[in-house]
C-alpha atoms as a PDB file:
ATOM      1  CA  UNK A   1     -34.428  78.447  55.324  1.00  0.00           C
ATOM      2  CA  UNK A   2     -37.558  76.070  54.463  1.00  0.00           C
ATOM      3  CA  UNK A   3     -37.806  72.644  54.071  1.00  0.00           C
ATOM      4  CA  UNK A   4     -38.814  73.929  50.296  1.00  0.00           C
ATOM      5  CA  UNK A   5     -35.762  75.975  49.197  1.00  0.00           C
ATOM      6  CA  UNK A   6     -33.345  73.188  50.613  1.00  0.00           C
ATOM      7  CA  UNK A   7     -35.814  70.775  48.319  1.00  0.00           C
ATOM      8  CA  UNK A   8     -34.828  73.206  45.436  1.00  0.00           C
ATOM      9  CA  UNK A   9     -30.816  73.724  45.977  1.00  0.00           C
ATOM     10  CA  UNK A  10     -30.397  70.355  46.231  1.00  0.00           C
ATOM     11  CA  UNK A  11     -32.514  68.917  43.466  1.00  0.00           C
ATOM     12  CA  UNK A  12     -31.406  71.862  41.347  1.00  0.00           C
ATOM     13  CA  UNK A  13     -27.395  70.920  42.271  1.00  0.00           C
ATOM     14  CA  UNK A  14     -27.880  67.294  41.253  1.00  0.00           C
ATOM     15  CA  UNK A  15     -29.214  67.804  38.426  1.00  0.00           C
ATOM     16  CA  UNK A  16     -27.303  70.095  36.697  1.00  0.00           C
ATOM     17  CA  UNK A  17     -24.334  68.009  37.557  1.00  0.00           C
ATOM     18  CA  UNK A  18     -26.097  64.682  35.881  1.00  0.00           C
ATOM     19  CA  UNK A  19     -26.843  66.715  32.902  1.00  0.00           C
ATOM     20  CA  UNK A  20     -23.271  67.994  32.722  1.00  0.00           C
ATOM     21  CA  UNK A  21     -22.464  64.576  33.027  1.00  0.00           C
ATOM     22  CA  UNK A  22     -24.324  63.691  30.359  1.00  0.00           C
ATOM     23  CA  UNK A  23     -23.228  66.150  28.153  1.00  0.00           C
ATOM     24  CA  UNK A  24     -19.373  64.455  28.290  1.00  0.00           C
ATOM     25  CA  UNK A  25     -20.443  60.955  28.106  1.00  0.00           C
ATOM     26  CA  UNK A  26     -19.359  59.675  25.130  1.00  0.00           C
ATOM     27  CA  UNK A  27     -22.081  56.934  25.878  1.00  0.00           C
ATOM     28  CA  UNK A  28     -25.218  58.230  23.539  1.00  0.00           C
ATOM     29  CA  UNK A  29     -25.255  55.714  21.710  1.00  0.00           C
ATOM     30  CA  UNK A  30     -22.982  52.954  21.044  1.00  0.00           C
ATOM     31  CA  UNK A  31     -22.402  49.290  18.933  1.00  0.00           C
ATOM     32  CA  UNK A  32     -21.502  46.547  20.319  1.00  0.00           C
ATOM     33  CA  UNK A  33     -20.833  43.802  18.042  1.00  0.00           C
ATOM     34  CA  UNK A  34     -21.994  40.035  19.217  1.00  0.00           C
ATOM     35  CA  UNK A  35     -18.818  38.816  20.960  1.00  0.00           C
ATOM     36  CA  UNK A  36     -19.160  35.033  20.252  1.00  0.00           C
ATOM     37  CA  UNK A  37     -19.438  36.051  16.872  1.00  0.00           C
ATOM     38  CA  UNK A  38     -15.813  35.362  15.068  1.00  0.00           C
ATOM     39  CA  UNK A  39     -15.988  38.119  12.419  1.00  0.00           C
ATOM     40  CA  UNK A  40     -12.802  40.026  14.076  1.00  0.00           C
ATOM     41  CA  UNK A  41     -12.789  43.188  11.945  1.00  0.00           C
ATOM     42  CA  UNK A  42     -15.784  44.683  13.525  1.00  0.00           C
ATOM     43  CA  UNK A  43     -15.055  47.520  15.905  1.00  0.00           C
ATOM     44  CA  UNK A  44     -16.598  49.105  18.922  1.00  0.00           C
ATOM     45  CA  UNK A  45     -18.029  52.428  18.814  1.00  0.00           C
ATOM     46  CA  UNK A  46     -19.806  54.890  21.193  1.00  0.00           C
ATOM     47  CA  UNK A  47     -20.274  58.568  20.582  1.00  0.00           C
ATOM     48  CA  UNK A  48     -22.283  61.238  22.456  1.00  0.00           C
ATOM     49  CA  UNK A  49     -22.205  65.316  21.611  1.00  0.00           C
ATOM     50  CA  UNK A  50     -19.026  65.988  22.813  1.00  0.00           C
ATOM     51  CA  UNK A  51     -16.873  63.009  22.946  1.00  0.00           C
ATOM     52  CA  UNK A  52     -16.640  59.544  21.338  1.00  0.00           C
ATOM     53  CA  UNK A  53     -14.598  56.219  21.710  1.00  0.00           C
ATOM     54  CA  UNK A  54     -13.757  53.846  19.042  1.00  0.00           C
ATOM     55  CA  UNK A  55     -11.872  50.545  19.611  1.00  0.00           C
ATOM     56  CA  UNK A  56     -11.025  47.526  16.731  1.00  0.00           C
ATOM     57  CA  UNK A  57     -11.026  43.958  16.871  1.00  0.00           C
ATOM     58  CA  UNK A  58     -12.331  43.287  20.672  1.00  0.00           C
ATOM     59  CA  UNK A  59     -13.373  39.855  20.784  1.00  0.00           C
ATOM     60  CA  UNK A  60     -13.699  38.492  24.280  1.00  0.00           C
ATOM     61  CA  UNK A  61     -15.700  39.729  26.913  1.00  0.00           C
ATOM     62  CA  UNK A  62     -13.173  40.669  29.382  1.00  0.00           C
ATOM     63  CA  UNK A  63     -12.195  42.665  26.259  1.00  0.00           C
ATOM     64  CA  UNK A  64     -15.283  44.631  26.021  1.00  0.00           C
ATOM     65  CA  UNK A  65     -15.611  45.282  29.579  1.00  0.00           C
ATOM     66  CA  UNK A  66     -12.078  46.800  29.298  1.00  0.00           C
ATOM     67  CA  UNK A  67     -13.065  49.073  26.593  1.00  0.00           C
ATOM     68  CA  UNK A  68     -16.411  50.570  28.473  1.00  0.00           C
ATOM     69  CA  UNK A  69     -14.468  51.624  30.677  1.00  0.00           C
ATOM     70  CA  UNK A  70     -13.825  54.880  28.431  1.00  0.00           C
ATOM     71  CA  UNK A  71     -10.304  53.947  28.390  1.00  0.00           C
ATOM     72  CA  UNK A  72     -10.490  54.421  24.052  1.00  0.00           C
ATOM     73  CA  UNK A  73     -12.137  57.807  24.292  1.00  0.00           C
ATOM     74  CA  UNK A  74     -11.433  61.250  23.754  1.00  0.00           C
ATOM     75  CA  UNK A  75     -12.910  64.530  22.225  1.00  0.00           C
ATOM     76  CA  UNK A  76     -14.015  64.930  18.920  1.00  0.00           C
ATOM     77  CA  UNK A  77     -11.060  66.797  17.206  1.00  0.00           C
ATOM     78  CA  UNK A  78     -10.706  70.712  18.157  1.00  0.00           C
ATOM     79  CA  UNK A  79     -13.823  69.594  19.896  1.00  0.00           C
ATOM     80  CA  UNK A  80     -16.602  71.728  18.977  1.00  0.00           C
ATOM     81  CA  UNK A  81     -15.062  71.848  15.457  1.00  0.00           C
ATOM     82  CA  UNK A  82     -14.687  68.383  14.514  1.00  0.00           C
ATOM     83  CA  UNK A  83     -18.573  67.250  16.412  1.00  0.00           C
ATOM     84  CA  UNK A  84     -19.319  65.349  12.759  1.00  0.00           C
ATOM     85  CA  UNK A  85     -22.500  66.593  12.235  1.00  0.00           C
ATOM     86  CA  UNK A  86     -24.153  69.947  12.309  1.00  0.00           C
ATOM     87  CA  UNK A  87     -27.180  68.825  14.403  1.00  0.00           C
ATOM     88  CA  UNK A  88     -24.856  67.680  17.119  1.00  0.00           C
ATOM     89  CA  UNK A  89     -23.208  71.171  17.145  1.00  0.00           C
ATOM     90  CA  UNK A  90     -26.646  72.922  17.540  1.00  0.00           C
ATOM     91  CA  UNK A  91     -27.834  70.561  20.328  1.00  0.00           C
ATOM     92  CA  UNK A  92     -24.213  71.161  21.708  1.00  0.00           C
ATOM     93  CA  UNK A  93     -24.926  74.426  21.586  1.00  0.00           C
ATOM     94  CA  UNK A  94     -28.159  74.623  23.216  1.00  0.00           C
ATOM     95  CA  UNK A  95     -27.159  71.739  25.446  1.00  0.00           C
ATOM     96  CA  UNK A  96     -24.237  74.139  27.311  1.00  0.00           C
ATOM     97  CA  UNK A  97     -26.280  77.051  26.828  1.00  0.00           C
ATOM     98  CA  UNK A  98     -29.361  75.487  29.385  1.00  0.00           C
ATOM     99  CA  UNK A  99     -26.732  74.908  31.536  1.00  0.00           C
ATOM    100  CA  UNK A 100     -25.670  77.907  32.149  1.00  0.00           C
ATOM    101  CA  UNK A 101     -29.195  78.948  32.485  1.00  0.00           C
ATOM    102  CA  UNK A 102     -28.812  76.083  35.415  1.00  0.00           C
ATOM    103  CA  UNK A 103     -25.621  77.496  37.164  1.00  0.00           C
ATOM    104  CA  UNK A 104     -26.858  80.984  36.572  1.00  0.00           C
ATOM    105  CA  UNK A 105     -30.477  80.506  38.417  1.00  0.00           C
ATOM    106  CA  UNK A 106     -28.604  79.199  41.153  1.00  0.00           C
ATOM    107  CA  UNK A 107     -25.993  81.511  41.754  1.00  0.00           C
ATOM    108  CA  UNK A 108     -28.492  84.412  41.279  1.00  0.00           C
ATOM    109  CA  UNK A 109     -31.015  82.869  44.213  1.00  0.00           C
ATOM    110  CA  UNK A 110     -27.715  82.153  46.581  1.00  0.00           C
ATOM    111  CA  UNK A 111     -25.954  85.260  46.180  1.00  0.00           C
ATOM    112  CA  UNK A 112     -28.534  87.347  45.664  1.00  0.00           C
ATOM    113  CA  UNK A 113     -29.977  86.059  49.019  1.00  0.00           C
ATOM    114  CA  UNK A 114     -26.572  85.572  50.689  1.00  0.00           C
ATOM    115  CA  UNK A 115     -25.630  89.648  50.185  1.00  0.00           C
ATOM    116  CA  UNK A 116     -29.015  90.910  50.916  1.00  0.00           C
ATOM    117  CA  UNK A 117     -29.405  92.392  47.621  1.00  0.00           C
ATOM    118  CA  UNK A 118     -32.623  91.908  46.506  1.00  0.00           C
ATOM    119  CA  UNK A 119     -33.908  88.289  48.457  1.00  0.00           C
ATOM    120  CA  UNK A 120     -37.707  88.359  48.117  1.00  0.00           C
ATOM    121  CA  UNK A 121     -40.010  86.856  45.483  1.00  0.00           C
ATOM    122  CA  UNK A 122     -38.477  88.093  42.634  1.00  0.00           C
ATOM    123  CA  UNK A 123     -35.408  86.321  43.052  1.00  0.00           C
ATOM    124  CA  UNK A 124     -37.165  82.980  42.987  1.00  0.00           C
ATOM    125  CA  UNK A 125     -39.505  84.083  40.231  1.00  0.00           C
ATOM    126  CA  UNK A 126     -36.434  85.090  37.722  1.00  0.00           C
ATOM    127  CA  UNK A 127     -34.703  81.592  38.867  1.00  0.00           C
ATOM    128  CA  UNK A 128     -38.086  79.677  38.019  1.00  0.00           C
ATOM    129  CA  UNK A 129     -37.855  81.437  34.574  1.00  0.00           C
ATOM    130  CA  UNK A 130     -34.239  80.688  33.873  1.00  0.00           C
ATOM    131  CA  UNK A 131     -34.445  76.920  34.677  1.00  0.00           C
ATOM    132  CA  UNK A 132     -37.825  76.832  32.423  1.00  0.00           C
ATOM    133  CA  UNK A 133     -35.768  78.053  29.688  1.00  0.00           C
ATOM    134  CA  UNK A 134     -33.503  75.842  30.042  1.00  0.00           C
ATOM    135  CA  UNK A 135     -35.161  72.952  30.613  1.00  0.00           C
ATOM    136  CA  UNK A 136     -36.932  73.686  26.749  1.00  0.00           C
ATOM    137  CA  UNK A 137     -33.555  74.413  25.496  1.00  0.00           C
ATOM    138  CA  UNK A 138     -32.121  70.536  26.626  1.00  0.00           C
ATOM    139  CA  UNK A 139     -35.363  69.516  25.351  1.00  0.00           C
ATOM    140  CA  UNK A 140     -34.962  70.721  22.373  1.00  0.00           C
ATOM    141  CA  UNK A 141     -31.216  69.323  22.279  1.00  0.00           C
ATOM    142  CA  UNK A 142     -32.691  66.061  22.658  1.00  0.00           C
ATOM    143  CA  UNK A 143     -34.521  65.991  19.943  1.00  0.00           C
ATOM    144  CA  UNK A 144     -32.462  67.627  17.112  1.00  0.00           C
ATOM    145  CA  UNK A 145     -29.432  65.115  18.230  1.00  0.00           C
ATOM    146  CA  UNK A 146     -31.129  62.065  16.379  1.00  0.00           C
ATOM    147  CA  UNK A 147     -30.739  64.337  13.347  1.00  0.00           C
ATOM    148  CA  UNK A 148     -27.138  63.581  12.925  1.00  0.00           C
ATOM    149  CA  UNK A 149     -27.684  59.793  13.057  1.00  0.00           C
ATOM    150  CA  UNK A 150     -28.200  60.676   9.485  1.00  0.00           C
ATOM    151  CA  UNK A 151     -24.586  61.968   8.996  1.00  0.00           C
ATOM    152  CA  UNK A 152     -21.663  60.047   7.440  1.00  0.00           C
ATOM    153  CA  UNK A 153     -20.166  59.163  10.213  1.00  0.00           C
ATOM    154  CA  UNK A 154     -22.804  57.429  12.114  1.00  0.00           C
ATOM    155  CA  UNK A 155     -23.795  55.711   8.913  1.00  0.00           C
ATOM    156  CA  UNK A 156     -19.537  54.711   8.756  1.00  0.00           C
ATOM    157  CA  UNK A 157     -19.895  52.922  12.115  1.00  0.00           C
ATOM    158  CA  UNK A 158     -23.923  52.192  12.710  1.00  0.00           C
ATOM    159  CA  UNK A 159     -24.268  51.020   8.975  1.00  0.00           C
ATOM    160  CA  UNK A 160     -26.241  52.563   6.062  1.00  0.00           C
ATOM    161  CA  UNK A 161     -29.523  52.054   7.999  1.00  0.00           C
ATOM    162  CA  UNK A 162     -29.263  54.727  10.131  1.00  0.00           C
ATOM    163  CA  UNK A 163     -30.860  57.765   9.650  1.00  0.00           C
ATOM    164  CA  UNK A 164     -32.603  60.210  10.975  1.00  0.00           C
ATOM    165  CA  UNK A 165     -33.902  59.376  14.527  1.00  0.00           C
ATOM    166  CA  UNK A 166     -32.771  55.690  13.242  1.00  0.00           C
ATOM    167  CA  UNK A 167     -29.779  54.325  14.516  1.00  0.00           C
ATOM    168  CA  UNK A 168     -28.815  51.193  12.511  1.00  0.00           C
ATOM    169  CA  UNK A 169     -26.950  49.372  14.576  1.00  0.00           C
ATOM    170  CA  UNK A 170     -26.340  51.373  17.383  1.00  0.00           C
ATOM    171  CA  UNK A 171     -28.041  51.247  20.502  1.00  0.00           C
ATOM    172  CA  UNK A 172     -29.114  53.982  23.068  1.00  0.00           C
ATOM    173  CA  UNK A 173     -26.475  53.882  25.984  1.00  0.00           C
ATOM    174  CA  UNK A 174     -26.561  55.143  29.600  1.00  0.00           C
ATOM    175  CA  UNK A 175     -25.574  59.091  28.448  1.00  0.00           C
ATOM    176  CA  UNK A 176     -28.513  59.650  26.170  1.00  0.00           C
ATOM    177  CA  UNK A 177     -30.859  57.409  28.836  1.00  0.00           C
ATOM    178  CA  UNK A 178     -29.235  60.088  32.095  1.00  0.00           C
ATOM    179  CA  UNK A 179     -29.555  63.420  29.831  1.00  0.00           C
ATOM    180  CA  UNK A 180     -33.852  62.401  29.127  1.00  0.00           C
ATOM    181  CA  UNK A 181     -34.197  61.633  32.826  1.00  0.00           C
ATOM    182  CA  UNK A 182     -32.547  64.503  34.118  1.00  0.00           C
ATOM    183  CA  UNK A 183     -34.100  66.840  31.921  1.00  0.00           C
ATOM    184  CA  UNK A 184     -37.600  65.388  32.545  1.00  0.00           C
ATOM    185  CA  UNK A 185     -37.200  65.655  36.651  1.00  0.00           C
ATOM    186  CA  UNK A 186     -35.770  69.489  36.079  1.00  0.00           C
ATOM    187  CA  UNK A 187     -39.521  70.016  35.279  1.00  0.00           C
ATOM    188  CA  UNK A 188     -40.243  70.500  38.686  1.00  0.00           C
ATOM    189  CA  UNK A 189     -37.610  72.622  39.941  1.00  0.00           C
ATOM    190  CA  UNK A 190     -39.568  75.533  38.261  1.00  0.00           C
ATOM    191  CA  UNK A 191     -42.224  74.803  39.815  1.00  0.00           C
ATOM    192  CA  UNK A 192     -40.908  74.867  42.859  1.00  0.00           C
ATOM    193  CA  UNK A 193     -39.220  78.248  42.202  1.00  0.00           C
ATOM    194  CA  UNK A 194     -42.328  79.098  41.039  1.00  0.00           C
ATOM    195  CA  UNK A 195     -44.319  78.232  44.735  1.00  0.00           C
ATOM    196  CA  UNK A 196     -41.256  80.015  46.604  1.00  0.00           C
ATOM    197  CA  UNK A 197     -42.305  83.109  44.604  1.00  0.00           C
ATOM    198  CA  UNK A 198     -45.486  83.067  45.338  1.00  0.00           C
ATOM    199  CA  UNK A 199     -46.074  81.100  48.540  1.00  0.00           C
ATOM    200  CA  UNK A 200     -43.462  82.973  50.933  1.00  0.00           C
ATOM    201  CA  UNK A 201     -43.236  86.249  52.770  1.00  0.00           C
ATOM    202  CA  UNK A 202     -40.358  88.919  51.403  1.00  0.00           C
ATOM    203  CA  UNK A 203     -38.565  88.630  54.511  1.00  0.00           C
ATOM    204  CA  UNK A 204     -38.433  85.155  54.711  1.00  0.00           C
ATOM    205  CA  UNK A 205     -37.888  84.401  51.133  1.00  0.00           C
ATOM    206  CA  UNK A 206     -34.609  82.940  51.441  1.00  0.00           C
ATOM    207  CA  UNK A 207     -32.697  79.729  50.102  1.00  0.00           C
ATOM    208  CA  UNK A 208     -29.561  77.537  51.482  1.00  0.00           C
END
């Protein structure tokens, strides 16, 4: 093993679980109303591609603090089904679909490696070429998702503002902010496939 491929497994590892992570968070993009504010009816809403959370009539802080903590959220209904607009379900789609490009380059380098099969350069070249795919499939995710800010439900709970790659009301939230940084440090794990192909002997090409 090289100071390299243990640079790859783990960067590669921890980011594919942040962007999983991401991918569940129901925290996108959320409203928060003003909590000194004594209009009572307004609710609390967050929503990501998967999941979403959706709380009336909080108005104390200890209140909201109660309801971040994802205690009022679930799935969107039949989950893949009920995802309320059709740009979410394509960037859903391509979302999960880059990460299995993730778990697949991985599991391709380690137990390729791990069983002798074919450990060399090529095994790091064809994992550099999955994660590049899939790094321009979450990109592309990320932008199609502020399509659906233009759907009726956003508009139902960010006001009739919002629209496409306009939120209204809503504000970017922690999931949306974890999926852009992930995806924008994955950048280099091809590259460093990409050097293990190309930089190491056959017999030493080997990962942890």
């Amino acid at each position: 093993m090289s100071a390299i491929s243990v640079l790859w497994t783990v960067l590669s590892l921890v980011l594919l679980f942040t962007c999983t992570l991401a991918l569940f968070s129901p925290f996108w993009h959320e409203h928060l109303p003003d909590p000194l504010s004594t209009n009572n009816s307004e609710s609390f809403t967050a929503f990501g591609l998967l999941r979403f959370c959706f709380q009336e009539q909080f108005v104390t802080l200890q209140e909201i603090d109660a309801w971040r903590s994802s205690k009022y959220c679930s799935f969107y209904e039949n989950i893949f089904s009920g995802i309320p607009s059709i740009y979410w379900k394509g960037a859903a789609s391509t979302y999960a679909l880059a990460l299995v490009l993730l778990l697949g380059a991985l599991f391709l380098a380690h137990v390729a490696c791990c069983q002798r099969f074919i450990c060399g350069k090529s095994v790091f070249a064809i994992a550099g070429v999955m994660q590049s795919i899939a790094v321009a499939l979450l990109v592309v995710s990320l932008l199609v998702y502020p399509f659906g800010f233009k759907s009726t439900y956003v508009q139902q709970h960010c006001g009739s503002s919002s629209g496409f790659f306009t939120s209204g009301a809503c504000d970017i939230a922690w999931g949306y902010v974890l999926a852009i940084v992930s995806t924008a440090l994955l950048f280099f794990c091809p590259m460093i496939a990409y050097h293990l192909s190309v930089a190491r002997p056959r017999s030493k090409a080997t990962v942890v």
